[in-house]
PDB file of N, CA and C in Angstrom:
ATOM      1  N   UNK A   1      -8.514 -10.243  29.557  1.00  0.00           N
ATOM      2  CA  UNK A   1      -9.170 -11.032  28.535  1.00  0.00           C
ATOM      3  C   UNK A   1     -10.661 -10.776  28.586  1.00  0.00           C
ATOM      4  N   UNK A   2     -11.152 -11.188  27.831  1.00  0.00           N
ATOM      5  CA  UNK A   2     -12.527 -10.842  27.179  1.00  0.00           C
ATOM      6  C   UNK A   2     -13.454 -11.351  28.103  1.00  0.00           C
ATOM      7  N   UNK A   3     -14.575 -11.219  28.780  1.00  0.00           N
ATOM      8  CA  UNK A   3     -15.367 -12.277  29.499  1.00  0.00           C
ATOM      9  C   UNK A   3     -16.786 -12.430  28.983  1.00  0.00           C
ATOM     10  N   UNK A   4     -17.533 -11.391  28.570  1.00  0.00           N
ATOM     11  CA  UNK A   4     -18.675 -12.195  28.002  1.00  0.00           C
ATOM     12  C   UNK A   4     -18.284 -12.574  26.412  1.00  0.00           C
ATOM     13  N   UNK A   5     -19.798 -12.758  25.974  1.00  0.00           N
ATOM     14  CA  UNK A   5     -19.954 -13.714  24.636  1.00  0.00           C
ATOM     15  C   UNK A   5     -19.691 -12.920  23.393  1.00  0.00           C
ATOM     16  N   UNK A   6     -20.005 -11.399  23.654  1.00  0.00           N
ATOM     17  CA  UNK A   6     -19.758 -10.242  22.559  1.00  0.00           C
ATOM     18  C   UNK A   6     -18.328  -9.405  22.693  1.00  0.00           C
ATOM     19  N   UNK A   7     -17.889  -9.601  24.058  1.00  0.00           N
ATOM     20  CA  UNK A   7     -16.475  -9.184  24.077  1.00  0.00           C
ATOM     21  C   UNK A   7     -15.705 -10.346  23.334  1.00  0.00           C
ATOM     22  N   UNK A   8     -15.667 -12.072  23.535  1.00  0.00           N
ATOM     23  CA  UNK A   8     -14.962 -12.464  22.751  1.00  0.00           C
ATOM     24  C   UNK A   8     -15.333 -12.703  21.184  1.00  0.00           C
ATOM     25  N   UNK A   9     -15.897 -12.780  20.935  1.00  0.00           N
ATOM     26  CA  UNK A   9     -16.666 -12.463  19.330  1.00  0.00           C
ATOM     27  C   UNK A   9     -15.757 -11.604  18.751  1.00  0.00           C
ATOM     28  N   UNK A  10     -16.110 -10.334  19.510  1.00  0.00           N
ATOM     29  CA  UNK A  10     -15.048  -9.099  19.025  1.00  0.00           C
ATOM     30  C   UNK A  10     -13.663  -8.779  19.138  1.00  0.00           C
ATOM     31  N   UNK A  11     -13.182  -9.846  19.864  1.00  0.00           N
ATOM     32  CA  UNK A  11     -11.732  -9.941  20.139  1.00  0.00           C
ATOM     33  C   UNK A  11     -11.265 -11.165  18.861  1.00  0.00           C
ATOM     34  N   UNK A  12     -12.475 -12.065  18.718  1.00  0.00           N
ATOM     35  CA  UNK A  12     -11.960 -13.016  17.589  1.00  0.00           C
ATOM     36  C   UNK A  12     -11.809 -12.488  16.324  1.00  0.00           C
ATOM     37  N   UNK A  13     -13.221 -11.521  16.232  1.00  0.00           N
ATOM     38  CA  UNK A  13     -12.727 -10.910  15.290  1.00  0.00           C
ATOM     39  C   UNK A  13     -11.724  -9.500  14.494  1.00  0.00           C
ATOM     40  N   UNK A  14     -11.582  -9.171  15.621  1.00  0.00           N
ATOM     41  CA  UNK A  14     -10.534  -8.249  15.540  1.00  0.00           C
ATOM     42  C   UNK A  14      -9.029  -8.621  15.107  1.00  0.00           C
ATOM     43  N   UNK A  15      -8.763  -9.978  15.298  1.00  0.00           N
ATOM     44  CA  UNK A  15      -7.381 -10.410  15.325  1.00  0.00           C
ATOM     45  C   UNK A  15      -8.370 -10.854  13.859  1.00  0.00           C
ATOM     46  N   UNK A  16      -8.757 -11.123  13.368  1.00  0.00           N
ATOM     47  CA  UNK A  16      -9.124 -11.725  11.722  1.00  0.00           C
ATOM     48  C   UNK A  16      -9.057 -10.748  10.817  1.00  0.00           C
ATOM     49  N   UNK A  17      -9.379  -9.464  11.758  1.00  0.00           N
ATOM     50  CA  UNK A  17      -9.682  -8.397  10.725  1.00  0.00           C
ATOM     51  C   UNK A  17      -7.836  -7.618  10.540  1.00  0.00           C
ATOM     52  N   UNK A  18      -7.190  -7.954  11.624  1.00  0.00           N
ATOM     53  CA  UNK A  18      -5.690  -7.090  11.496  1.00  0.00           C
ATOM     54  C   UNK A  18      -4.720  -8.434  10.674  1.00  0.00           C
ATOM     55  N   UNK A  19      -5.251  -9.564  10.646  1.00  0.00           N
ATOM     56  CA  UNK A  19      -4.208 -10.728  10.023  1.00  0.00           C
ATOM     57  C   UNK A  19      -4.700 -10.392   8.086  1.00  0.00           C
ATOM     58  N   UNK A  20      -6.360  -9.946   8.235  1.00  0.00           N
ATOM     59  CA  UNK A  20      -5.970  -9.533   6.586  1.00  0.00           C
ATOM     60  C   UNK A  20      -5.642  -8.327   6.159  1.00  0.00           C
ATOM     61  N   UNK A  21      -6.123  -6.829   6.879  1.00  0.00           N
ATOM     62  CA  UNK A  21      -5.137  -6.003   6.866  1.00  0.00           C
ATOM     63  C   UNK A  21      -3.463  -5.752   6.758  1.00  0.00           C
ATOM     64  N   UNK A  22      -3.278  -6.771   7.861  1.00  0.00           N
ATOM     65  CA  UNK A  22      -1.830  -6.751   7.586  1.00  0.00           C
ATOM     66  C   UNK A  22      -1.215  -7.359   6.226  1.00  0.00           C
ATOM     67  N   UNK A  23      -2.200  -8.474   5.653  1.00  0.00           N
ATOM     68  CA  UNK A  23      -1.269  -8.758   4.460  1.00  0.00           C
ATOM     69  C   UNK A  23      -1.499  -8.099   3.686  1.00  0.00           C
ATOM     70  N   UNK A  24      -3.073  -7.258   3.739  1.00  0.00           N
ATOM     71  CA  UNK A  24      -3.320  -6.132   2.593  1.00  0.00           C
ATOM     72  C   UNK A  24      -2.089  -5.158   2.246  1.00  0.00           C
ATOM     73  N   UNK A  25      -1.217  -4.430   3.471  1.00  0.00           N
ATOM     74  CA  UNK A  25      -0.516  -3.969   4.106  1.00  0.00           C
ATOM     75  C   UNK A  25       0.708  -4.080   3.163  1.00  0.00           C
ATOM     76  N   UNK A  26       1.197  -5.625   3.928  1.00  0.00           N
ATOM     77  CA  UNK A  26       2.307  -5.851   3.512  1.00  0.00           C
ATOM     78  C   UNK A  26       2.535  -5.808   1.419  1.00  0.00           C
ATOM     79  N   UNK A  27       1.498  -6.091   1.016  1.00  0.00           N
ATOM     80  CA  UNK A  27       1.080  -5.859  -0.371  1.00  0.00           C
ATOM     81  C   UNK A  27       1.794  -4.675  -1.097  1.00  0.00           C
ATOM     82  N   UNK A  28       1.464  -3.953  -0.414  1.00  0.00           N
ATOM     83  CA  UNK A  28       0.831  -1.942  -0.764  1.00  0.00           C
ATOM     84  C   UNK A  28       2.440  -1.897  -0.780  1.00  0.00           C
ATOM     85  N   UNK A  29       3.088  -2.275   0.533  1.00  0.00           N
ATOM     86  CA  UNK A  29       4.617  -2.051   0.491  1.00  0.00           C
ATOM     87  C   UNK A  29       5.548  -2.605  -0.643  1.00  0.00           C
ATOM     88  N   UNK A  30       5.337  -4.011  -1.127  1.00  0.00           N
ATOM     89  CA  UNK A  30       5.739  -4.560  -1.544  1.00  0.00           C
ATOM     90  C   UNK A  30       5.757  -4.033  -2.866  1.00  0.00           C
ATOM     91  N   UNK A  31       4.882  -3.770  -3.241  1.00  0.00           N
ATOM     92  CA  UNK A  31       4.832  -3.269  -4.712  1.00  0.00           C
ATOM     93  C   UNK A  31       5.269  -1.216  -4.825  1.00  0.00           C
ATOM     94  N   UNK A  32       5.452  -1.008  -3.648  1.00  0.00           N
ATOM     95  CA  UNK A  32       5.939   0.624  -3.709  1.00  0.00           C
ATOM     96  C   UNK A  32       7.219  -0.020  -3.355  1.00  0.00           C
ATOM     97  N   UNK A  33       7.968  -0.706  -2.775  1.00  0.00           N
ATOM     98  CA  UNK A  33       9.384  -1.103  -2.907  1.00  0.00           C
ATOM     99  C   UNK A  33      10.098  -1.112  -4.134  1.00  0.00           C
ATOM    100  N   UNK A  34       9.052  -2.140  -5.065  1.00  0.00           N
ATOM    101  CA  UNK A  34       9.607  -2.512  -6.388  1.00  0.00           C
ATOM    102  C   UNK A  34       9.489  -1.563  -6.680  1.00  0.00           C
ATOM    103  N   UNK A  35       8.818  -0.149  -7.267  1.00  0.00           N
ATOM    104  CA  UNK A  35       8.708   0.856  -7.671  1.00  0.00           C
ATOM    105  C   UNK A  35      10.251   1.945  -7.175  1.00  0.00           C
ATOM    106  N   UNK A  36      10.704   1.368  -6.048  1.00  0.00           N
ATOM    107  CA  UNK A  36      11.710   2.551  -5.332  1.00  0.00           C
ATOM    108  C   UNK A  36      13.002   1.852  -5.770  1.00  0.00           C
ATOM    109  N   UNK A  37      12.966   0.471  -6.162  1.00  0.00           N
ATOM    110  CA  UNK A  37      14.275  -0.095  -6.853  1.00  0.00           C
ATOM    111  C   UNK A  37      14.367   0.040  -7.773  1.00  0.00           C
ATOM    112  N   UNK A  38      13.340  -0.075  -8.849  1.00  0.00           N
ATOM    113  CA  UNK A  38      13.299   0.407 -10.334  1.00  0.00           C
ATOM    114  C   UNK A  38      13.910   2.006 -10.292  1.00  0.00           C
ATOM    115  N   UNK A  39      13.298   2.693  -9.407  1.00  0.00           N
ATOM    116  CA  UNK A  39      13.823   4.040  -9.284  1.00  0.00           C
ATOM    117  C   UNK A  39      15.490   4.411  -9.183  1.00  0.00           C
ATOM    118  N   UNK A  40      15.820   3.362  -7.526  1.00  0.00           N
ATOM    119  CA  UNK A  40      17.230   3.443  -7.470  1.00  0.00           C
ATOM    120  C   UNK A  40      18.001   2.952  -8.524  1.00  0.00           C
ATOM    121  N   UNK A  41      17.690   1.459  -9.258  1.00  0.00           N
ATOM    122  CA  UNK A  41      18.560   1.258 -10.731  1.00  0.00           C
ATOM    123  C   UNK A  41      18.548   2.573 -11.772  1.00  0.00           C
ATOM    124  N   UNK A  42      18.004   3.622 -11.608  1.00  0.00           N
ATOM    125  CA  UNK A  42      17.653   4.615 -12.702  1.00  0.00           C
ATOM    126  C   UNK A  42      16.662   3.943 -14.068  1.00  0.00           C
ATOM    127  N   UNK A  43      15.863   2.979 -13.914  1.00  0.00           N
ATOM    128  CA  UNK A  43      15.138   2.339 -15.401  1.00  0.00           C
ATOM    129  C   UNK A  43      13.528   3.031 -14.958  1.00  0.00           C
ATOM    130  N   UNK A  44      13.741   3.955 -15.626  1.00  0.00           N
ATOM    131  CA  UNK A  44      12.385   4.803 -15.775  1.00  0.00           C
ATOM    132  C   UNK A  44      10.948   3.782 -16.532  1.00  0.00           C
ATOM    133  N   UNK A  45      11.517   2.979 -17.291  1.00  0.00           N
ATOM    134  CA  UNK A  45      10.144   2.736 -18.340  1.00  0.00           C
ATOM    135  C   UNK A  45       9.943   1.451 -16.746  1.00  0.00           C
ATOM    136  N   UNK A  46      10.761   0.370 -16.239  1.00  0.00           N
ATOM    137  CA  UNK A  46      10.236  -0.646 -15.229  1.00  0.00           C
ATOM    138  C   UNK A  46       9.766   0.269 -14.167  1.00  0.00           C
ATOM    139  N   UNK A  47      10.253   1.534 -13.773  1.00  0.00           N
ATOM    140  CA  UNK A  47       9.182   2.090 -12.431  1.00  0.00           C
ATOM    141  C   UNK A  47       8.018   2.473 -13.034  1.00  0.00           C
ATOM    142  N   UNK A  48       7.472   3.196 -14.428  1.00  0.00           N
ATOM    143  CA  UNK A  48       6.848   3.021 -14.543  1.00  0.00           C
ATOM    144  C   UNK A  48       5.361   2.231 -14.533  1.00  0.00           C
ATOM    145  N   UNK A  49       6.161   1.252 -15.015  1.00  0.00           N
ATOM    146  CA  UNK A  49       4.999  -0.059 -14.978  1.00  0.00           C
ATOM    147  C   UNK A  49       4.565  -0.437 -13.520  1.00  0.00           C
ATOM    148  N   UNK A  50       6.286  -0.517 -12.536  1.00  0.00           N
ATOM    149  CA  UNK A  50       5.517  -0.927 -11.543  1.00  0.00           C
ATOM    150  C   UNK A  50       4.953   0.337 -10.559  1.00  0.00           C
ATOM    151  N   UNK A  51       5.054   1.466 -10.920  1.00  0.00           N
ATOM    152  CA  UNK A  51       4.355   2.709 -10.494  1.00  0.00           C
ATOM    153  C   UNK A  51       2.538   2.204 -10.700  1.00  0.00           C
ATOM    154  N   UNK A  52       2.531   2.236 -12.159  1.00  0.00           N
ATOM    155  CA  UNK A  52       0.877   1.988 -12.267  1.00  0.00           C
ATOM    156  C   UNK A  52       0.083   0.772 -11.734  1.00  0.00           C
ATOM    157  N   UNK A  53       1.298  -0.820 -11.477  1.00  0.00           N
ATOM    158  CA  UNK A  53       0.500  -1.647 -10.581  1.00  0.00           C
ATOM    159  C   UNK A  53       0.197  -1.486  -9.204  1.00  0.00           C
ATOM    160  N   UNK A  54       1.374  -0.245  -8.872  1.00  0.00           N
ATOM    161  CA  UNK A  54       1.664   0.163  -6.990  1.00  0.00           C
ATOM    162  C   UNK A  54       0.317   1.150  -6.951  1.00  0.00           C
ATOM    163  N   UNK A  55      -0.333   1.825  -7.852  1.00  0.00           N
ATOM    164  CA  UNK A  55      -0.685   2.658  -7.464  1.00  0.00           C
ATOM    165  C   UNK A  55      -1.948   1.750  -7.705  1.00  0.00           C
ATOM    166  N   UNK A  56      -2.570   0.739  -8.060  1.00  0.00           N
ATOM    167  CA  UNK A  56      -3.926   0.454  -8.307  1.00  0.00           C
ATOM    168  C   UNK A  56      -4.029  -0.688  -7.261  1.00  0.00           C
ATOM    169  N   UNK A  57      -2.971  -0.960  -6.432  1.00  0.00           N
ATOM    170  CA  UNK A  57      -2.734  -1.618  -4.886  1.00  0.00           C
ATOM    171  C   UNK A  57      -3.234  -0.230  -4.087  1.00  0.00           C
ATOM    172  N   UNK A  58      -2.883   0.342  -4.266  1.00  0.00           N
ATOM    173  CA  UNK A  58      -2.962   1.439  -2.987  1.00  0.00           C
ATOM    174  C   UNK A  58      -4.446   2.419  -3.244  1.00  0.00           C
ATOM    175  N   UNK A  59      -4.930   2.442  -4.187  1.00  0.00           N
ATOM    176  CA  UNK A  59      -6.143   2.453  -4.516  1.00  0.00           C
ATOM    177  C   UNK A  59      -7.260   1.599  -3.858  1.00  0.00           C
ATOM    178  N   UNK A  60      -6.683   0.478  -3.794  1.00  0.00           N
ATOM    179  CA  UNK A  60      -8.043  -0.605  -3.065  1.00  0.00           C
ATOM    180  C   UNK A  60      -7.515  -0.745  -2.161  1.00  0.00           C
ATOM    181  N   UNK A  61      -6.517   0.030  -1.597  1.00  0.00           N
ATOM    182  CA  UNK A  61      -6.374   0.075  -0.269  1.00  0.00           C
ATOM    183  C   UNK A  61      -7.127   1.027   0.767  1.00  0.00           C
ATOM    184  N   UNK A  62      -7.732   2.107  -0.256  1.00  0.00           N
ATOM    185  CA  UNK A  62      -8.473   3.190   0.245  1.00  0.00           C
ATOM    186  C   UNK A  62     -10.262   2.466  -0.241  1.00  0.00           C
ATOM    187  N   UNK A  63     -10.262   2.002  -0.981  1.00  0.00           N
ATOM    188  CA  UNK A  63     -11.321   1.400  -0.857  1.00  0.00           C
ATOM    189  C   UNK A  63     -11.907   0.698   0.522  1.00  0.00           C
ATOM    190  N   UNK A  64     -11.042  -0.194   0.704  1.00  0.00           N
ATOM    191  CA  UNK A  64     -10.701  -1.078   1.948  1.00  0.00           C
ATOM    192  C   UNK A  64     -10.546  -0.768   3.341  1.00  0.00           C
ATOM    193  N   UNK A  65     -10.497   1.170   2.995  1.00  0.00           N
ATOM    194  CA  UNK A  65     -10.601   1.418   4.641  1.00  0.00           C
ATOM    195  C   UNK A  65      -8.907   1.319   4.938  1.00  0.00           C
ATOM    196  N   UNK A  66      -8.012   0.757   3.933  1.00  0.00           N
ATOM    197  CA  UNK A  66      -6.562   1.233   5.082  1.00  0.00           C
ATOM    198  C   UNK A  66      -5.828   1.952   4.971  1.00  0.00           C
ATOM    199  N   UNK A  67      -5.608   2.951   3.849  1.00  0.00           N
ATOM    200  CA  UNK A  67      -5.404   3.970   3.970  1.00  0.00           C
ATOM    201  C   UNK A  67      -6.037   4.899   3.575  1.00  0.00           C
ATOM    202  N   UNK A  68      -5.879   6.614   3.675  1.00  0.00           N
ATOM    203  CA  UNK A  68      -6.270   7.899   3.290  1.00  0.00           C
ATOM    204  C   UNK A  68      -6.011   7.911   2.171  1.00  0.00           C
ATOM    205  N   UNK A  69      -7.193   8.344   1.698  1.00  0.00           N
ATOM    206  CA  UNK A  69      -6.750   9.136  -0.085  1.00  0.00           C
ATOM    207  C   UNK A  69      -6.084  10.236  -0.302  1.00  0.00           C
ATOM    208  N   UNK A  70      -5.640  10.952   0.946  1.00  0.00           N
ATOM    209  CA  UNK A  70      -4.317  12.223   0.410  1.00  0.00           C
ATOM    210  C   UNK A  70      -3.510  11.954   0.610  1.00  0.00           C
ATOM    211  N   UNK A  71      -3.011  10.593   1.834  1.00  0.00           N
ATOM    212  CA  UNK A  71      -2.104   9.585   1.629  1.00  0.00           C
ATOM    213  C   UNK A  71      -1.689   8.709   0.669  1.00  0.00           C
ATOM    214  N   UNK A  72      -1.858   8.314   0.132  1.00  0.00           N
ATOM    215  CA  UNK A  72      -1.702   7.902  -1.306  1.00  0.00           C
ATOM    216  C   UNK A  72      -1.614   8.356  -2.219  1.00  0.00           C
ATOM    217  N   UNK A  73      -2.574   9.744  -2.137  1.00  0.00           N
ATOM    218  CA  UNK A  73      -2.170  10.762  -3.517  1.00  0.00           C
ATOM    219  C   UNK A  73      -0.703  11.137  -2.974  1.00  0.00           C
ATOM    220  N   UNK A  74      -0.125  11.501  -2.332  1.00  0.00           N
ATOM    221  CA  UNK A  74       0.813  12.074  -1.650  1.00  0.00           C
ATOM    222  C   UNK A  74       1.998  11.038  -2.191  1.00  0.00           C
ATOM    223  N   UNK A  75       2.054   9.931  -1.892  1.00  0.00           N
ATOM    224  CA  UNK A  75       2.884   8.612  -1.713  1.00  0.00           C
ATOM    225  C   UNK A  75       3.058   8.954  -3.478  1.00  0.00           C
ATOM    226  N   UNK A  76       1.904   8.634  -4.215  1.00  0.00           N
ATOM    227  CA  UNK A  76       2.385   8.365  -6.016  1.00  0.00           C
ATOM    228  C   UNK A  76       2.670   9.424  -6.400  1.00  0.00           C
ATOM    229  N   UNK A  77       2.381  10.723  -5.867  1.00  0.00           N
ATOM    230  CA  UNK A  77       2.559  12.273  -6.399  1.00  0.00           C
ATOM    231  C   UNK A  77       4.534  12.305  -6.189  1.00  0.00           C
ATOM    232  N   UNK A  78       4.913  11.658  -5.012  1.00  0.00           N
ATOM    233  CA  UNK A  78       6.641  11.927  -5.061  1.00  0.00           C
ATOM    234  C   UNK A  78       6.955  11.150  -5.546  1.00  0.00           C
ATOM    235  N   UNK A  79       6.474   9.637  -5.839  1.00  0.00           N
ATOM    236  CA  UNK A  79       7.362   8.347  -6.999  1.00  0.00           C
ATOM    237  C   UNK A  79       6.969   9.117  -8.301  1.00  0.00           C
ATOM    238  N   UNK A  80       6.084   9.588  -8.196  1.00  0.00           N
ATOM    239  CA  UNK A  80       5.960  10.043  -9.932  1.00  0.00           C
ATOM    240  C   UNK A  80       7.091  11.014 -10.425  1.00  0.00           C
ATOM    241  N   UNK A  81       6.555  11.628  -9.406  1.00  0.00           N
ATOM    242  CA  UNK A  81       8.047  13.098  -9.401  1.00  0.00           C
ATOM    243  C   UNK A  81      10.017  12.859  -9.822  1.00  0.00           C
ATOM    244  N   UNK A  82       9.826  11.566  -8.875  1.00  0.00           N
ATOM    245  CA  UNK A  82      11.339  11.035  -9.128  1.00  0.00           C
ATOM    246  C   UNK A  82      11.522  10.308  -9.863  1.00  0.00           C
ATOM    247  N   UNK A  83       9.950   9.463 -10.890  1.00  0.00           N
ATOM    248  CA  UNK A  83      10.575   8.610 -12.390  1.00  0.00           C
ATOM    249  C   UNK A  83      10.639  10.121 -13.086  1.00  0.00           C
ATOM    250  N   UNK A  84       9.763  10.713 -12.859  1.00  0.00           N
ATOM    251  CA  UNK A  84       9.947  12.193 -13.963  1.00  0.00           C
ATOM    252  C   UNK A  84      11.864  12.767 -14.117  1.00  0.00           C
ATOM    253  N   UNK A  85      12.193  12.273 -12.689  1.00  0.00           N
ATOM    254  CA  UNK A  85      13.230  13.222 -12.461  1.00  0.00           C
ATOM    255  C   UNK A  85      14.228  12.594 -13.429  1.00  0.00           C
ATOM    256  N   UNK A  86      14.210  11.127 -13.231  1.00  0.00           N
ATOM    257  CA  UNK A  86      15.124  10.454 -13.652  1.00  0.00           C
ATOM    258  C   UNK A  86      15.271   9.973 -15.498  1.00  0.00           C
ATOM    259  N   UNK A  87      14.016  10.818 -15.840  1.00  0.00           N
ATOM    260  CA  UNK A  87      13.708  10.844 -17.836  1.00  0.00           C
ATOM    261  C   UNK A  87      14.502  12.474 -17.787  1.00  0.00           C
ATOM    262  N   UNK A  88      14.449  13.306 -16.714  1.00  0.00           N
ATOM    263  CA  UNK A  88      14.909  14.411 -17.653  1.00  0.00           C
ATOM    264  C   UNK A  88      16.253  14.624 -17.674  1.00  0.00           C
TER     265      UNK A  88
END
């Protein structure tokens, strides 16, 4: 455990900073889920939609420092690929 005044500071805030990360987190997933069920039902126009709200989550997620931007390009570059797949 922490013993001076700047080790616990930084231990307090470290657990503040991973409790809103994590719900940032849990967010980003949540809305690329809905995007991967719209996918599995085959309804191209609902992944759509929720493609473009998943992807403007995961956008201010790179803002935010939690993820990579070729990570994310990466992530919407294969959901895009498989609503594409599923119009042709």
């Amino acid at each position: 455990m922490a013993n001076s005044r700047q080790a616990k500071k930084r231990a307090r805030q470290s657990l503040t900073r991973f409790k809103v990360n994590h719900s940032r987190m849990v967010r980003i997933r949540t809305f690329t889920r809905r995007v991967e069920e719209a996918i599995a039902k085959g309804d191209a126009e609902v992944a759509t939609l929720a493609l473009r709200k998943a992807q403007s989550e995961m956008m201010r997620g790179i803002h935010r420092g939690l993820l990579h931007k070729n990570t994310v390009a990466r992530k919407v570059s294969r959901l895009n690929t498989r609503i594409k797949a599923i119009l042709a």
